[in-house]
N, C-alpha and C. Protein backbone atom coordinates (compact mmCIF):
# COMPACT_ATOMS: atom_id res chain seq x y z
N UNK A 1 -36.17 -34.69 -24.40
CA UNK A 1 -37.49 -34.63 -23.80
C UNK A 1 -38.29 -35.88 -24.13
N UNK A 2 -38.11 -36.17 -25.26
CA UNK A 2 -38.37 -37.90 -25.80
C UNK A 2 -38.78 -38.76 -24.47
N UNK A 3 -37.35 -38.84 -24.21
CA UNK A 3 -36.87 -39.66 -23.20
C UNK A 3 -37.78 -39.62 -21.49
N UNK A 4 -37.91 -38.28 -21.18
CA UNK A 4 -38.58 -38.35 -20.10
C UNK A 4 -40.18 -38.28 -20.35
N UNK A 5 -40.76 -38.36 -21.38
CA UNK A 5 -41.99 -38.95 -21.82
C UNK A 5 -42.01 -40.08 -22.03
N UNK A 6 -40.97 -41.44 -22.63
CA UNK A 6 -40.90 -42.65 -22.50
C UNK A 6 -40.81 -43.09 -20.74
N UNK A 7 -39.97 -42.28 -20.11
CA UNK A 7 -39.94 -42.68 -18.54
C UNK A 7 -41.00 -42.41 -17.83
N UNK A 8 -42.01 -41.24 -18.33
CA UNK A 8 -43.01 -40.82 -17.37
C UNK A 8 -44.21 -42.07 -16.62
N UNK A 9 -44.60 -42.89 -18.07
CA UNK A 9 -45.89 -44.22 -17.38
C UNK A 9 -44.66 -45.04 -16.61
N UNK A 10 -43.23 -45.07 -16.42
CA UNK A 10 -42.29 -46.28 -16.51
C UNK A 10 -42.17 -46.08 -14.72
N UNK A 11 -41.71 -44.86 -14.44
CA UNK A 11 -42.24 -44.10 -13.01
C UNK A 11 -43.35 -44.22 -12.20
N UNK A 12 -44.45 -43.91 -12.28
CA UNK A 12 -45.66 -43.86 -12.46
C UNK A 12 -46.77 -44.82 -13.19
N UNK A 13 -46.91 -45.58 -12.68
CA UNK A 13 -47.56 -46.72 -13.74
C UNK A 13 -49.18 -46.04 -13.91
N UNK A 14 -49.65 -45.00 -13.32
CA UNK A 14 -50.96 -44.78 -12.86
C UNK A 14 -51.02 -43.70 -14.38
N UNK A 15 -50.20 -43.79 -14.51
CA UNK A 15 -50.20 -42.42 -16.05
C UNK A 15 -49.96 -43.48 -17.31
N UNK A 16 -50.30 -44.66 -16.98
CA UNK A 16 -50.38 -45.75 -18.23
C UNK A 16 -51.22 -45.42 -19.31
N UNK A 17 -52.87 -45.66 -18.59
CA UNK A 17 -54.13 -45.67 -19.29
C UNK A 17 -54.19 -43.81 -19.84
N UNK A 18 -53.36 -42.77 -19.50
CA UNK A 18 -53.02 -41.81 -20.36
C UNK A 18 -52.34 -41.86 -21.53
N UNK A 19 -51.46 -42.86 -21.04
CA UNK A 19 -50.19 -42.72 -21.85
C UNK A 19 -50.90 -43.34 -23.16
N UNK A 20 -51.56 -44.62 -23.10
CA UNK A 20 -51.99 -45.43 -23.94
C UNK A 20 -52.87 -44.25 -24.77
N UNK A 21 -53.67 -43.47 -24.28
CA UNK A 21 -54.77 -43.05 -25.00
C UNK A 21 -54.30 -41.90 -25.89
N UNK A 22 -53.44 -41.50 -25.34
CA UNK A 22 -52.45 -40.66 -26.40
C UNK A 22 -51.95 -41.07 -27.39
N UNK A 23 -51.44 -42.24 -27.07
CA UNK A 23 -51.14 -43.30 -27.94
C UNK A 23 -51.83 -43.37 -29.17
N UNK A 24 -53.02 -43.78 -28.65
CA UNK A 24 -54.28 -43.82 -29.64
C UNK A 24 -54.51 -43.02 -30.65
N UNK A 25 -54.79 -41.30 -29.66
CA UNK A 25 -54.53 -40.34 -30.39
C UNK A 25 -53.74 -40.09 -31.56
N UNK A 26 -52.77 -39.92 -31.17
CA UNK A 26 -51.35 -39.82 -32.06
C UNK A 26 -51.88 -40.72 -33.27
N UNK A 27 -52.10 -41.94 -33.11
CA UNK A 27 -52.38 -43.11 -34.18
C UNK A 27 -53.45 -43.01 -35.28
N UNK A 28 -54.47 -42.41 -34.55
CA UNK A 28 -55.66 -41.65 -35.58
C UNK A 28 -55.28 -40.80 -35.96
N UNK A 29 -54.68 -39.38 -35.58
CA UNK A 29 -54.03 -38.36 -36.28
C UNK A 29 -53.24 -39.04 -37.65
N UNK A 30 -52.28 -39.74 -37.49
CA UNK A 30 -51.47 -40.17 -38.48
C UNK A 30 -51.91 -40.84 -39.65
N UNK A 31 -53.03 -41.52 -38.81
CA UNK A 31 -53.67 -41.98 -40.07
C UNK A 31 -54.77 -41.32 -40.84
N UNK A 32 -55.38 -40.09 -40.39
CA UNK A 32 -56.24 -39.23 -40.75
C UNK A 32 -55.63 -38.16 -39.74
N UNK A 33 -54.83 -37.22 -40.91
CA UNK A 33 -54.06 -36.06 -40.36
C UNK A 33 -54.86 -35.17 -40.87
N UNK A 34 -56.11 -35.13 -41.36
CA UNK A 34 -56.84 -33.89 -42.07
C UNK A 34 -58.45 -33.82 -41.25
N UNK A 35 -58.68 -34.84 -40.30
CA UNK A 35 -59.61 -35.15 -39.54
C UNK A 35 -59.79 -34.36 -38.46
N UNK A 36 -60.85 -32.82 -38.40
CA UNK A 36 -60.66 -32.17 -37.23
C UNK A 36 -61.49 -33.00 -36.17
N UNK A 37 -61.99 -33.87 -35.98
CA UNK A 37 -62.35 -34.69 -34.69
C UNK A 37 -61.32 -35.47 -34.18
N UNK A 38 -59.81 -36.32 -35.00
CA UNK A 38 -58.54 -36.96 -35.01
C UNK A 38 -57.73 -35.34 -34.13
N UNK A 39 -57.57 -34.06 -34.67
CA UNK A 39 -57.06 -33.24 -34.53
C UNK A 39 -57.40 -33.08 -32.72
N UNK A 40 -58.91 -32.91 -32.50
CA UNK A 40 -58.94 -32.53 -31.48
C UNK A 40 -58.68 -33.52 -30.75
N UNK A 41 -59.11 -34.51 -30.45
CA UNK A 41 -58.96 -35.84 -29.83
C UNK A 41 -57.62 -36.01 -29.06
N UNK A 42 -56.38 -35.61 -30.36
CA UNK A 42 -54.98 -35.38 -30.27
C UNK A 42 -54.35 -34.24 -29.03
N UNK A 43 -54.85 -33.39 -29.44
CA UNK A 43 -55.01 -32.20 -28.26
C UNK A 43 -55.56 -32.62 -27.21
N UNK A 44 -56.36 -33.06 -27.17
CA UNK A 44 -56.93 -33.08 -25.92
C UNK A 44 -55.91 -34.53 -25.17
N UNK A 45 -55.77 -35.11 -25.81
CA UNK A 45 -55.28 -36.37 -25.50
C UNK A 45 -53.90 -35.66 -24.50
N UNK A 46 -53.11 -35.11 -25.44
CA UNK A 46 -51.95 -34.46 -25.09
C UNK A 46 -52.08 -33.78 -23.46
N UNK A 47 -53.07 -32.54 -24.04
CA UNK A 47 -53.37 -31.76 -22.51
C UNK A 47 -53.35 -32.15 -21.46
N UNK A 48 -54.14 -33.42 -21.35
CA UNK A 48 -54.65 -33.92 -20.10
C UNK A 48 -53.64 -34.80 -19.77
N UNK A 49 -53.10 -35.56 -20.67
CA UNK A 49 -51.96 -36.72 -20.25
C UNK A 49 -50.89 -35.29 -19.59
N UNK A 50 -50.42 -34.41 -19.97
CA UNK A 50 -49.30 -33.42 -19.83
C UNK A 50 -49.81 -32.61 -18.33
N UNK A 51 -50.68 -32.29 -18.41
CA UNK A 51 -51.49 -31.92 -17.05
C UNK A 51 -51.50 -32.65 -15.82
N UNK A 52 -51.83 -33.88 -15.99
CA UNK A 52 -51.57 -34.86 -15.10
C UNK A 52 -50.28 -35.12 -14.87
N UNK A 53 -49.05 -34.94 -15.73
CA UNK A 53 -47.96 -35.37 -15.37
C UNK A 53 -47.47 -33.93 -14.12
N UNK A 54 -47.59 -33.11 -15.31
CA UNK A 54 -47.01 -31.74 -14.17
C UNK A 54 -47.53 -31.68 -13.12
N UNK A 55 -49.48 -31.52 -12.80
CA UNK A 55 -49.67 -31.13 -11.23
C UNK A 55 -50.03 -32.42 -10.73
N UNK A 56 -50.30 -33.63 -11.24
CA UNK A 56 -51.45 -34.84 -10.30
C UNK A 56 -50.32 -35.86 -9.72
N UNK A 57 -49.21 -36.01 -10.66
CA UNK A 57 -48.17 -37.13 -10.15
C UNK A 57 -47.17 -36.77 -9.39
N UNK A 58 -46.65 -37.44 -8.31
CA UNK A 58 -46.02 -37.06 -7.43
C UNK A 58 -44.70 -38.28 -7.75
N UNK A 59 -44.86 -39.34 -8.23
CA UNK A 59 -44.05 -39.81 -8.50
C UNK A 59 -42.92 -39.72 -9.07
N UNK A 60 -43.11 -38.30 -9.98
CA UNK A 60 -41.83 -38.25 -10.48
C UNK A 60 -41.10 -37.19 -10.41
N UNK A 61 -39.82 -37.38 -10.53
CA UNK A 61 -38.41 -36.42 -10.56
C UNK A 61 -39.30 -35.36 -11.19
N UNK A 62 -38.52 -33.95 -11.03
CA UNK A 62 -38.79 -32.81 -11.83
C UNK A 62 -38.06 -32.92 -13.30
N UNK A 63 -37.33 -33.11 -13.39
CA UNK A 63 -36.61 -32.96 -14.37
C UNK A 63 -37.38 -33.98 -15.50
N UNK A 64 -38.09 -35.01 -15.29
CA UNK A 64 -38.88 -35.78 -15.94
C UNK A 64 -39.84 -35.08 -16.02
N UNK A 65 -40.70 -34.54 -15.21
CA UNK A 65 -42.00 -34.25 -15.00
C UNK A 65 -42.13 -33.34 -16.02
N UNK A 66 -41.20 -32.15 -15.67
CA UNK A 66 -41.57 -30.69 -16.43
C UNK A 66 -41.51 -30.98 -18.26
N UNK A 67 -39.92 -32.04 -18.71
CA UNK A 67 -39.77 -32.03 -19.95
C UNK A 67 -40.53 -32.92 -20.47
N UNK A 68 -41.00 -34.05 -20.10
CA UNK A 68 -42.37 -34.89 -20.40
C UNK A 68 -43.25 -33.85 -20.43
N UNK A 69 -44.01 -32.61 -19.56
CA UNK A 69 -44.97 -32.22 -20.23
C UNK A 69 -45.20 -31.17 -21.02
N UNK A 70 -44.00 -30.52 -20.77
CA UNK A 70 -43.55 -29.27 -22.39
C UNK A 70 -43.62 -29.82 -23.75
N UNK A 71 -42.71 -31.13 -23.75
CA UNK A 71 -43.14 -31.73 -24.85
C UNK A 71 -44.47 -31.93 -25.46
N UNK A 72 -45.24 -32.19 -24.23
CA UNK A 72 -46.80 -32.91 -24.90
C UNK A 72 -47.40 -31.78 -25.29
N UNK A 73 -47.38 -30.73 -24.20
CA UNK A 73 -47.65 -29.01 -24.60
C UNK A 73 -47.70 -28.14 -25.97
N UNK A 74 -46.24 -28.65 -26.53
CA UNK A 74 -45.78 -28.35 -27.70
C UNK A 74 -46.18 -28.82 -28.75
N UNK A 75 -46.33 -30.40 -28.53
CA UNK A 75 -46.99 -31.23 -29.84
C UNK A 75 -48.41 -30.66 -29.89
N UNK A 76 -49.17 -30.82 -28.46
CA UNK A 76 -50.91 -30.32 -28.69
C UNK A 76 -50.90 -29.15 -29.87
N UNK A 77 -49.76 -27.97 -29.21
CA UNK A 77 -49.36 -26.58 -30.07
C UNK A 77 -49.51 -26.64 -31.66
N UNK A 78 -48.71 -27.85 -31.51
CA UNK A 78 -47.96 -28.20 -32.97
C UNK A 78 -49.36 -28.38 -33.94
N UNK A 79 -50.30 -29.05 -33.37
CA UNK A 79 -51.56 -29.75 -34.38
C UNK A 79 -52.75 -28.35 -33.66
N UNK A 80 -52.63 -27.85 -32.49
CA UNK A 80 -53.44 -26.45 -32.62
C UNK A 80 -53.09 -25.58 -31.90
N UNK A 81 -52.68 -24.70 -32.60
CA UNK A 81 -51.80 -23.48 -32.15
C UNK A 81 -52.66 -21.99 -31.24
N UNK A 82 -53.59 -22.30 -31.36
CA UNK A 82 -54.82 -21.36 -30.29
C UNK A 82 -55.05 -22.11 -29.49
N UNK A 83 -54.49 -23.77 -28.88
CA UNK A 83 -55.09 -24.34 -28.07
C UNK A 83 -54.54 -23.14 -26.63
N UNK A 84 -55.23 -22.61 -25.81
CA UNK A 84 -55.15 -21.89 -24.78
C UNK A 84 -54.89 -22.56 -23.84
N UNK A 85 -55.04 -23.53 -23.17
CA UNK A 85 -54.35 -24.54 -22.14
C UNK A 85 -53.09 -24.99 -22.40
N UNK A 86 -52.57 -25.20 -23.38
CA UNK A 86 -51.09 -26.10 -23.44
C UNK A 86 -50.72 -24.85 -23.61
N UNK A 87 -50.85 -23.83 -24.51
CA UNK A 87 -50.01 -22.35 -24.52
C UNK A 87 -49.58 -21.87 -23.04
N UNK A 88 -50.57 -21.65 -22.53
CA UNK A 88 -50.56 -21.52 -21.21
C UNK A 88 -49.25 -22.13 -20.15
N UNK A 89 -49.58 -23.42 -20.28
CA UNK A 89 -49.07 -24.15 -19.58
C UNK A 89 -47.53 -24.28 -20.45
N UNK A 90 -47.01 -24.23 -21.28
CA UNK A 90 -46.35 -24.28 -22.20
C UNK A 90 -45.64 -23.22 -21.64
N UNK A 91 -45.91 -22.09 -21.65
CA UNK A 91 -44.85 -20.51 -21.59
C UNK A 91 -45.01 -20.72 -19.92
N UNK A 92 -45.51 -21.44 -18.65
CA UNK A 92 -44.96 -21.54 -17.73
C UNK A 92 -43.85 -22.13 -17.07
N UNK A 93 -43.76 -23.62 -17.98
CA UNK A 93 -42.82 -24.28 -17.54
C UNK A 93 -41.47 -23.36 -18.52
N UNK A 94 -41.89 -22.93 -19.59
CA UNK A 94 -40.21 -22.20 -20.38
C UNK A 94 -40.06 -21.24 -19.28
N UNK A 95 -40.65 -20.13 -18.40
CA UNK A 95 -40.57 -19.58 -17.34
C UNK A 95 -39.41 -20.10 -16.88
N UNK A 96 -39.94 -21.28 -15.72
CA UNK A 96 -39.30 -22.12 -14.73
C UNK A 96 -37.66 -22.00 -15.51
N UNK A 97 -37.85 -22.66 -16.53
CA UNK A 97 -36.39 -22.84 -17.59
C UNK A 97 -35.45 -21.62 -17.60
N UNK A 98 -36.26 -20.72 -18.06
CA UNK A 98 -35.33 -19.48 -18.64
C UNK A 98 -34.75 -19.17 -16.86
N UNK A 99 -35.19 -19.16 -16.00
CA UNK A 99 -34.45 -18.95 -14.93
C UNK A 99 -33.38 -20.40 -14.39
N UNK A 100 -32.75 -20.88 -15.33
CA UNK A 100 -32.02 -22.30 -14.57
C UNK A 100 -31.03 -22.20 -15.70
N UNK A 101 -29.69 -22.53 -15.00
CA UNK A 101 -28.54 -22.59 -16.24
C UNK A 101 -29.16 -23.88 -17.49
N UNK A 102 -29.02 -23.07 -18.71
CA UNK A 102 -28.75 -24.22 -19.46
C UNK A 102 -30.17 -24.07 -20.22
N UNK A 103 -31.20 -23.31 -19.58
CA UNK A 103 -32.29 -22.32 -20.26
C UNK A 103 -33.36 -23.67 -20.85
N UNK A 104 -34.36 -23.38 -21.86
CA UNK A 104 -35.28 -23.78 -22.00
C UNK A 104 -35.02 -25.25 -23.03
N UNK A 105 -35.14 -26.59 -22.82
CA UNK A 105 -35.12 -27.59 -23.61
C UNK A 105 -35.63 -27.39 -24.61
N UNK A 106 -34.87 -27.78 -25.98
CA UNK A 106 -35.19 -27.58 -27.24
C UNK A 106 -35.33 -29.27 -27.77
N UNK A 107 -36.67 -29.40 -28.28
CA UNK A 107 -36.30 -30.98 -29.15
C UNK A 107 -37.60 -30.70 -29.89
């Protein structure tokens, strides 16, 4: 899933200035991992970059689209676990999965 989150801005160049700001995100988290304004920032960063990939871009393959934004889904999860939008969006795309050989991507 890595992988089709490195391909998603590479596809799509218009999901750059997301990609970057996540970027960002991620970078303040790490460096202040105890910072709930770093925390949210992170989440939110995630959501919206992952949101945009699944419904706004048309540019890309499914198979990119969906595991690029489960991933981001999961990480938002990972740093807040009541976030209600990535949960959400999170147990729809495992949906999609659990009905396709080969079931829900694990990374």
């Amino acid at each position: 899933m890595s992988q089709a989150l490195a391909e998603a801005p590479v596809d799509d160049p218009s999901l750059k200035p997301l990609a970057q700001k996540y970027a960002q995100a991620e970078a303040a988290l790490k460096a202040h991992p105890n910072d709930p304004n770093a925390k949210k920032a992170y989440v939110n960063a995630a959501y919206n970059y992952a949101h945009t990939i699944e419904y706004v871009s048309d540019k890309l393959e499914p198979v990119i689209k969906y595991r690029a934004a489960l991933l981001l889904y999961r990480r938002a999860l990972a740093v807040d676990p009541t976030n209600a939008p990535s949960e959400r969006e999170k147990d729809q795309i495992e949906a999609i999965y659990r009905t396709m050989p080969g079931g829900i991507p694990q990374e």
